[in-house]
Structure formats: structure tokens, C-alpha cells
C-alpha atoms as a PDB file:
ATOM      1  CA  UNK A   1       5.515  21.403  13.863  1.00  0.00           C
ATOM      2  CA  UNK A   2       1.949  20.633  12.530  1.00  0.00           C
ATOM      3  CA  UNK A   3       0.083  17.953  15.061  1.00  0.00           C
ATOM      4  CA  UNK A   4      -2.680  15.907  14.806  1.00  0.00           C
ATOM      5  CA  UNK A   5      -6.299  17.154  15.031  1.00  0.00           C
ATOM      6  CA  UNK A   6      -8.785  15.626  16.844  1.00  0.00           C
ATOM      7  CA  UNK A   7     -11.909  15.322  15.080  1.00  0.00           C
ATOM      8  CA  UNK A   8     -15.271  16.979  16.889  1.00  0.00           C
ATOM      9  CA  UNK A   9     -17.496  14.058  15.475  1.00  0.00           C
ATOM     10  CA  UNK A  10     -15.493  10.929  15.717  1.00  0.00           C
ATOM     11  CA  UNK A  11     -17.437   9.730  12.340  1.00  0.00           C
ATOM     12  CA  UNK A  12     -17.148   5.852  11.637  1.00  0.00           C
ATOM     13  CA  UNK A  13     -14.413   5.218   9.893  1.00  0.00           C
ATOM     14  CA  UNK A  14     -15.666   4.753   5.788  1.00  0.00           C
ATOM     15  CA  UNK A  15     -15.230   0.848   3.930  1.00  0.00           C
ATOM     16  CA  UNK A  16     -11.503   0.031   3.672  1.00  0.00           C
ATOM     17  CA  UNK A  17     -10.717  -3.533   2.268  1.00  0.00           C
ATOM     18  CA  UNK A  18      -8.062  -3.540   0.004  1.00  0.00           C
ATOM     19  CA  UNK A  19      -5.030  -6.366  -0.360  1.00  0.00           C
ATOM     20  CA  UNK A  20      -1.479  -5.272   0.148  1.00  0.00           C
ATOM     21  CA  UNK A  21       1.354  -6.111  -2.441  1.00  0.00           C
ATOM     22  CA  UNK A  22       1.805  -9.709  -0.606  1.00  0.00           C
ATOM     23  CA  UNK A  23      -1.940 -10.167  -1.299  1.00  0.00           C
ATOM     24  CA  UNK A  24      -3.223 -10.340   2.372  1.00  0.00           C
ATOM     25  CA  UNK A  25      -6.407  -8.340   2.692  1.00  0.00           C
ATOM     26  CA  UNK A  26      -6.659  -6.113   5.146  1.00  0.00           C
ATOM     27  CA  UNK A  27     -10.444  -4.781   5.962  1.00  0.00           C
ATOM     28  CA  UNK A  28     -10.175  -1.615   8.347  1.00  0.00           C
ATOM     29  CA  UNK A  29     -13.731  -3.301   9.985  1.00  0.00           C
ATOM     30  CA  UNK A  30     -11.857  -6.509  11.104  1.00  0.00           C
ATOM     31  CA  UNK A  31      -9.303  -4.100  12.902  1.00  0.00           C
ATOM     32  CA  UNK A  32     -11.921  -3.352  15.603  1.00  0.00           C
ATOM     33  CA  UNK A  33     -10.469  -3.452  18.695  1.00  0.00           C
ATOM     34  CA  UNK A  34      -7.276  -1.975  17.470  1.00  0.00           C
ATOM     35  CA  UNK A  35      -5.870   1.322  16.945  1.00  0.00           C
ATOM     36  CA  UNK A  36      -5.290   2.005  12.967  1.00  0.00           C
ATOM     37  CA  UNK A  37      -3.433   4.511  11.183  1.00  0.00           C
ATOM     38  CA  UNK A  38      -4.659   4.580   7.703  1.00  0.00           C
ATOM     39  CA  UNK A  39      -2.506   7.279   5.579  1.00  0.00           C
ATOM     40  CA  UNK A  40      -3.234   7.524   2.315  1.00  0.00           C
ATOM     41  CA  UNK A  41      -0.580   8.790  -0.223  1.00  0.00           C
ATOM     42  CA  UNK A  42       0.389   8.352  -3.820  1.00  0.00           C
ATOM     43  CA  UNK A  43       4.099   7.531  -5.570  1.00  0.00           C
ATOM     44  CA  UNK A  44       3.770  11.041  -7.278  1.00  0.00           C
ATOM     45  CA  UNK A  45       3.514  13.155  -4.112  1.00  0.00           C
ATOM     46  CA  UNK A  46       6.713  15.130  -2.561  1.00  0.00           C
ATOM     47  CA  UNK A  47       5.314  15.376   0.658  1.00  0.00           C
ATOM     48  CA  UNK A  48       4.580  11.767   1.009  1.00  0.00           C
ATOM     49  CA  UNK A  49       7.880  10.817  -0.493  1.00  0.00           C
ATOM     50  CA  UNK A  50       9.132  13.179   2.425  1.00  0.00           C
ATOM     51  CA  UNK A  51       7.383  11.180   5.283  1.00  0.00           C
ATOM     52  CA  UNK A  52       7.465   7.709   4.653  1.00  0.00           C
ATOM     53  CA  UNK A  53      10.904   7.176   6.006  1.00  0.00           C
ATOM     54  CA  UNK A  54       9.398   9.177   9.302  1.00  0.00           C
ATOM     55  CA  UNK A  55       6.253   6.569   8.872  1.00  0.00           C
ATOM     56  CA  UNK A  56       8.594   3.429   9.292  1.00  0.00           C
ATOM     57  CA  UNK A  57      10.471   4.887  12.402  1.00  0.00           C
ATOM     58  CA  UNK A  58       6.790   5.573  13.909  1.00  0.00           C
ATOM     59  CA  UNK A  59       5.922   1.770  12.945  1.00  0.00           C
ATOM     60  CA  UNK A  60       8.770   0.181  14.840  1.00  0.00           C
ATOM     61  CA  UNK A  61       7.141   1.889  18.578  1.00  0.00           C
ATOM     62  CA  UNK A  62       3.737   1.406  17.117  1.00  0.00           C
ATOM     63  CA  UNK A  63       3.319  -2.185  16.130  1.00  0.00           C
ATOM     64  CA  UNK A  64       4.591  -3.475  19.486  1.00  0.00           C
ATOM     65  CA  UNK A  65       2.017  -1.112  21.444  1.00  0.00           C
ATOM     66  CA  UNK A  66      -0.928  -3.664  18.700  1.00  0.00           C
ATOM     67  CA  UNK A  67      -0.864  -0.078  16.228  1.00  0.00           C
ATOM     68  CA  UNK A  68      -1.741  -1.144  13.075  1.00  0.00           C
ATOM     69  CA  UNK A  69      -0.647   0.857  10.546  1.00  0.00           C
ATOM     70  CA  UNK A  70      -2.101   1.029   7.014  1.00  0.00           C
ATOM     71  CA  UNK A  71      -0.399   2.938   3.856  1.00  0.00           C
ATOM     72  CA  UNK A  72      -2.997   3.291   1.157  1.00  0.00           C
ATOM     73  CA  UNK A  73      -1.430   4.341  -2.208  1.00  0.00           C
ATOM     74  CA  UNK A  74      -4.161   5.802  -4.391  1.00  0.00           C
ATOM     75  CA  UNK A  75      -4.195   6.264  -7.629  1.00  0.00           C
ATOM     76  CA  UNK A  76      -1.185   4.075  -8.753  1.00  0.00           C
ATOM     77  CA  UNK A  77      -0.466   1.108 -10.189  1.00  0.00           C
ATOM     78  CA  UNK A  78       1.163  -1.787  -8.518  1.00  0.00           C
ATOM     79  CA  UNK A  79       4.312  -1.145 -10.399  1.00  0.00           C
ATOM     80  CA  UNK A  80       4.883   2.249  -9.881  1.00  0.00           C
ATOM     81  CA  UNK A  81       4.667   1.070  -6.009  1.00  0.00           C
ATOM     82  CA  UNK A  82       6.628  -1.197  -6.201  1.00  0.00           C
ATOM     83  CA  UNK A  83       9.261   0.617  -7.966  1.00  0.00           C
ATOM     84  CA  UNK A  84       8.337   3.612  -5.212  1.00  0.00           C
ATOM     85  CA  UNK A  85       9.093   1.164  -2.245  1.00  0.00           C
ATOM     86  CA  UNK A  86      12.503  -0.237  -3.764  1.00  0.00           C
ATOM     87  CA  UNK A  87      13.766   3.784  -3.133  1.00  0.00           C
ATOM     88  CA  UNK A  88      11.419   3.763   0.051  1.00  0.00           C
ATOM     89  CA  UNK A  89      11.453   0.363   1.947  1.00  0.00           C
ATOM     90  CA  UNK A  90       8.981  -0.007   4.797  1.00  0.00           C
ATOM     91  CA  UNK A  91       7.623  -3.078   6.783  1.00  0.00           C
ATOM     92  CA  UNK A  92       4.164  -1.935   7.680  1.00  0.00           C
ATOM     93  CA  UNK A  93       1.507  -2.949   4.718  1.00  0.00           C
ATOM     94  CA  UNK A  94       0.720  -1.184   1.624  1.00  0.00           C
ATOM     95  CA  UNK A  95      -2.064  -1.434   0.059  1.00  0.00           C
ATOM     96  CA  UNK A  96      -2.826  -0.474  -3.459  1.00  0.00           C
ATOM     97  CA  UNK A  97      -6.182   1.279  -4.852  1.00  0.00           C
ATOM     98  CA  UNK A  98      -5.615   1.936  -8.202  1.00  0.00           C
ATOM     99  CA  UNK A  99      -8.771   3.826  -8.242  1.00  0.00           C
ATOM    100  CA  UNK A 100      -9.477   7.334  -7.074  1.00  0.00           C
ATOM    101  CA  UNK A 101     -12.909   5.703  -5.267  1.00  0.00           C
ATOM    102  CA  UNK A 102     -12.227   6.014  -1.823  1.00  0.00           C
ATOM    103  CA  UNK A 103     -10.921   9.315  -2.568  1.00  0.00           C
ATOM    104  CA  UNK A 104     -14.723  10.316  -1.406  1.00  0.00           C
ATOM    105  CA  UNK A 105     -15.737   8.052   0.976  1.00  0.00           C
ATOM    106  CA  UNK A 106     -12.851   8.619   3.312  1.00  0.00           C
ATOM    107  CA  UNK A 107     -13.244  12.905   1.816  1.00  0.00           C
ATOM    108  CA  UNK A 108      -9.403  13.228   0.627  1.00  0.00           C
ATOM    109  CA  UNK A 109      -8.803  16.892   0.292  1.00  0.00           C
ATOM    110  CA  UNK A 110      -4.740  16.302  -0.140  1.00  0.00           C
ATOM    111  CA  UNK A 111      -2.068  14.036  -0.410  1.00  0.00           C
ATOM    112  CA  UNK A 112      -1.142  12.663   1.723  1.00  0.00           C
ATOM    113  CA  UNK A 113      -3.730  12.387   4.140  1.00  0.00           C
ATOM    114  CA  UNK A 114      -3.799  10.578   7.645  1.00  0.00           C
ATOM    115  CA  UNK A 115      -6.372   9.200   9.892  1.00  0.00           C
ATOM    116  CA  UNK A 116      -6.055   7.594  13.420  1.00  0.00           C
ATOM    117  CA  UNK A 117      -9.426   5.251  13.627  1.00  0.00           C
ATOM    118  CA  UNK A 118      -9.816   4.277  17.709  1.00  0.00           C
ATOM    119  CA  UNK A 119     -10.691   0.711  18.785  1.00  0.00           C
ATOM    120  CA  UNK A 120     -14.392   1.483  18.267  1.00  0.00           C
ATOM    121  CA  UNK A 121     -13.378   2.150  14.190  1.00  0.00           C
ATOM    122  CA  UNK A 122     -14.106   6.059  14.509  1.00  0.00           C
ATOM    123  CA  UNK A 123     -11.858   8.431  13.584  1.00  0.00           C
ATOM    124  CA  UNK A 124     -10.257  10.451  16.384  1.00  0.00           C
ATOM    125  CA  UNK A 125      -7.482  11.946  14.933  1.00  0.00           C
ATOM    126  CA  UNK A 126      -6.491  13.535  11.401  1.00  0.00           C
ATOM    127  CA  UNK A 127      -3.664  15.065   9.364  1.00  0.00           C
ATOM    128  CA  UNK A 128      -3.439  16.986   5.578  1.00  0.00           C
ATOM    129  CA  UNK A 129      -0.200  17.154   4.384  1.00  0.00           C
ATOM    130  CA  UNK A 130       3.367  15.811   5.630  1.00  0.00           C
ATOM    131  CA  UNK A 131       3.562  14.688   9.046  1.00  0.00           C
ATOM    132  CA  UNK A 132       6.958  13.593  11.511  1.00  0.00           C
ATOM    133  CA  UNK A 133       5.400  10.402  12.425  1.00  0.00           C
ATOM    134  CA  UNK A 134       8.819   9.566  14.693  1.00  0.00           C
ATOM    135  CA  UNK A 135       8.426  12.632  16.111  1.00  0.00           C
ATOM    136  CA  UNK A 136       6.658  12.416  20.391  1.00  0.00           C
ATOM    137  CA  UNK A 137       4.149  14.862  19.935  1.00  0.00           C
ATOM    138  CA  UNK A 138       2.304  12.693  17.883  1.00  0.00           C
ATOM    139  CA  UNK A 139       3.765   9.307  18.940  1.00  0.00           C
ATOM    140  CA  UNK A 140       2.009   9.742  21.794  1.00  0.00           C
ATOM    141  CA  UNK A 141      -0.849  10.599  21.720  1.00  0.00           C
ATOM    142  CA  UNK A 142      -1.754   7.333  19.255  1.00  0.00           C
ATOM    143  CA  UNK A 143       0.078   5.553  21.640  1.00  0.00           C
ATOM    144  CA  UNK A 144      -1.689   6.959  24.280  1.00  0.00           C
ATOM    145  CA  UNK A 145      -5.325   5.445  22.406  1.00  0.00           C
ATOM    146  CA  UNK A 146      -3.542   2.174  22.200  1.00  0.00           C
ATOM    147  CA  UNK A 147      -3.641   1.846  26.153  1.00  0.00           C
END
């Protein structure tokens, strides 16, 4: 089982503000204060196919602990995530970024990729590739930032 990594740095987290598929923006900056998961994926990718059922389960013991939890799809239209999210329902936001832009700033090497920005906004954690979100090993140790 592949865990998170904790970053050396803790870099501030890059610009975020993108609008979900309800239209509420969400800015990662206005988050301060909170823990945020920000995983960025895309509607083509296996591996993030494979995890966003284990996302949801994570988001049900993370919201009530003030988690926020972000799912960036990148590179996609709004259709093809909405038709992605009718296979794969989830209640956490989704936001779109049709774009490949932030695929710098926040230095995507993979899909999907995860980061776990502390209450300061810096990024303490990370994960390339497919993660068990449910699973306790990495529950809690986001959990354990949210305290």
C-alpha cells in the first residue's frame, strides 16, 4: 500500500480558484485555516476512475473533522464530467479546469495527483498515482492535521 509523502519544503500551496459544476467558487487561499485535499484527476484516467469511489468514503470521516476536499478535473470539459460523475457520484466539489494551466503551477507529473495543503495553505503531504483514500493509514494522518 503506497502512503502519503510528506513534503521536505512545505511550499505554499500554488493559485487555485476555480468554480465547481454548481458554480460556487472555491479559492484554495480562502481555505486558510482549514485542512484541504486538492486531487487533481481527469475523466480519461484509469487510476482516477479507480479511486474516486475510495475518495467519497474518505469524504464522509473527513468533512465532519472541517477537511475540505477539492477534486480538480483537468483537462476536460464540463460534459465529459458530468457524464464521468453520473457513473461516479460523489458529494465533495468538483471543480472543472478545462485548461492544462495549473498543470505547472501546482508541477503535475501524473494523473491523478494529490496534495494535502495544512491550515497555513502549505503543502504537507503528496501522492502520484491511485491512492485508498478510505483506507487508515492515510485517513489519519490528514485527520491527524485537522486537530
Amino acid at each position: 500500500m503506497v502512503q502519503l509523502i510528506e513534503l521536505p519544503e512545505k511550499p505554499l500551496a500554488p493559485a487555485l480558484d476555480l468554480a465547481d459544476l454548481a458554480g460556487r467558487r472555491h479559492d484554495v487561499a480562502a481555505y486558510r485555516g482549514r485542512v484541504v485535499v486538492v486531487n487533481f484527476w481527469a475523466t480519461w484516467c484509469p487510476p482516477c476512475r479507480k479511486e474516486f469511489p475510495a475518495l467519497e468514503r474518505a469524504w464522509k470521516k473527513l468533512a465532519p473533522a472541517g477537511v475540505m476536499l477539492l477534486a480538480v478535473s483537468l483537462g476536460d470539459r464540463r460534459e465529459q464530467v458530468e457524464r464521468f460523475l453520473k457513473r461516479y457520484p460523489v458529494t465533495f466539489p468538483v471543480l472543472v479546469a478545462p485548461d492544462l494551466s495549473l498543470k505547472e503551477s501546482w508541477q503535475l507529473q501524473g494523473m491523478p495527483t494529490t496534495y494535502v495543503l495544512d491550515r497555513t495553505g502549505r503543502i504537507y503531504y503528496g501522492a502520484i498515482g491511485e491512492r485508498a483514500w478510505d483506507d487508515p493509514a492515510i485517513l489519519n494522518p490528514i485527520l491527524a492535521l485537522a486537530k
